[in-house]
Protein backbone atom coordinates (compact mmCIF):
# COMPACT_ATOMS: atom_id res chain seq x y z
CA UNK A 1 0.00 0.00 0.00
CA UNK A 2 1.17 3.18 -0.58
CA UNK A 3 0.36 6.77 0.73
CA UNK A 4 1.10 10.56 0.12
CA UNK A 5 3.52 10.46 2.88
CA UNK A 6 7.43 12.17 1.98
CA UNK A 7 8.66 9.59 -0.95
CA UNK A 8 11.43 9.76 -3.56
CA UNK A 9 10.58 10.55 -6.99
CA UNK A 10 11.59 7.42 -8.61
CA UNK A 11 9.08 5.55 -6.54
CA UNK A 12 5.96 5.49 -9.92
CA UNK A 13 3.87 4.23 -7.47
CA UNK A 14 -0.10 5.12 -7.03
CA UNK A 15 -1.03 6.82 -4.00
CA UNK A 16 -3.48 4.80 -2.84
CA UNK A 17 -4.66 6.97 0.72
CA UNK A 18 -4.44 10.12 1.41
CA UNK A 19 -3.20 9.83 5.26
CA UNK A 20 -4.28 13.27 6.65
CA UNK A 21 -7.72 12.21 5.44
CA UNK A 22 -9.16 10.75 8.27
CA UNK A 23 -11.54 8.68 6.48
CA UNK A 24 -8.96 7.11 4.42
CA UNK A 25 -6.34 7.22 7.09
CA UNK A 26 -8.66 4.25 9.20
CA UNK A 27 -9.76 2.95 5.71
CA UNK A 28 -5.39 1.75 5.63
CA UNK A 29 -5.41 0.62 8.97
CA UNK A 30 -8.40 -1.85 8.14
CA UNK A 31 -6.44 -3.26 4.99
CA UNK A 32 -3.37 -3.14 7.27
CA UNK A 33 -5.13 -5.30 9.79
CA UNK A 34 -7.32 -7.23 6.82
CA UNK A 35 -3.54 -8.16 5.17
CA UNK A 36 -2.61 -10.10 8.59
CA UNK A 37 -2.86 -13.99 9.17
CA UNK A 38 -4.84 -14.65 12.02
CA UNK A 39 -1.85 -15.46 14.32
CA UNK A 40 -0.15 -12.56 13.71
CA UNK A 41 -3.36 -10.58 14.14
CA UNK A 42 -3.91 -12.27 17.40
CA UNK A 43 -0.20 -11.66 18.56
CA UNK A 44 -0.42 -8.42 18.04
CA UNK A 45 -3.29 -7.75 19.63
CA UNK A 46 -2.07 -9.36 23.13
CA UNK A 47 1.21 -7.48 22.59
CA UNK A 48 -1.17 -4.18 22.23
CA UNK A 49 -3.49 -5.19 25.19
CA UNK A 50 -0.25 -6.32 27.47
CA UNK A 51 0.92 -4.77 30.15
């Protein structure tokens, strides 16, 4: 995924979210999360919840 954050100009790549959107900024964080296997998901969840 890629974003209109800082990035060199050789990179040809589509911006696909505009990150100071906010709609689109929790629209990447759902493919972000979507993109994860379960165990990872789960592991990083616990690590997130741990204290």
């Amino acid at each position: 995924m890629y974003w209109n954050c800082e990035r060199y100009d050789f990179c040809k790549n589509k911006i696909a979210f505009n990150m100071k959107d906010e709609k689109e900024f929790y629209q990447a964080i759902i493919y972000y999360i979507s993109g994860m296997t379960d165990n990872y998901a789960i592991d990083m969840y616990n690590k997130i919840i741990g204290f």
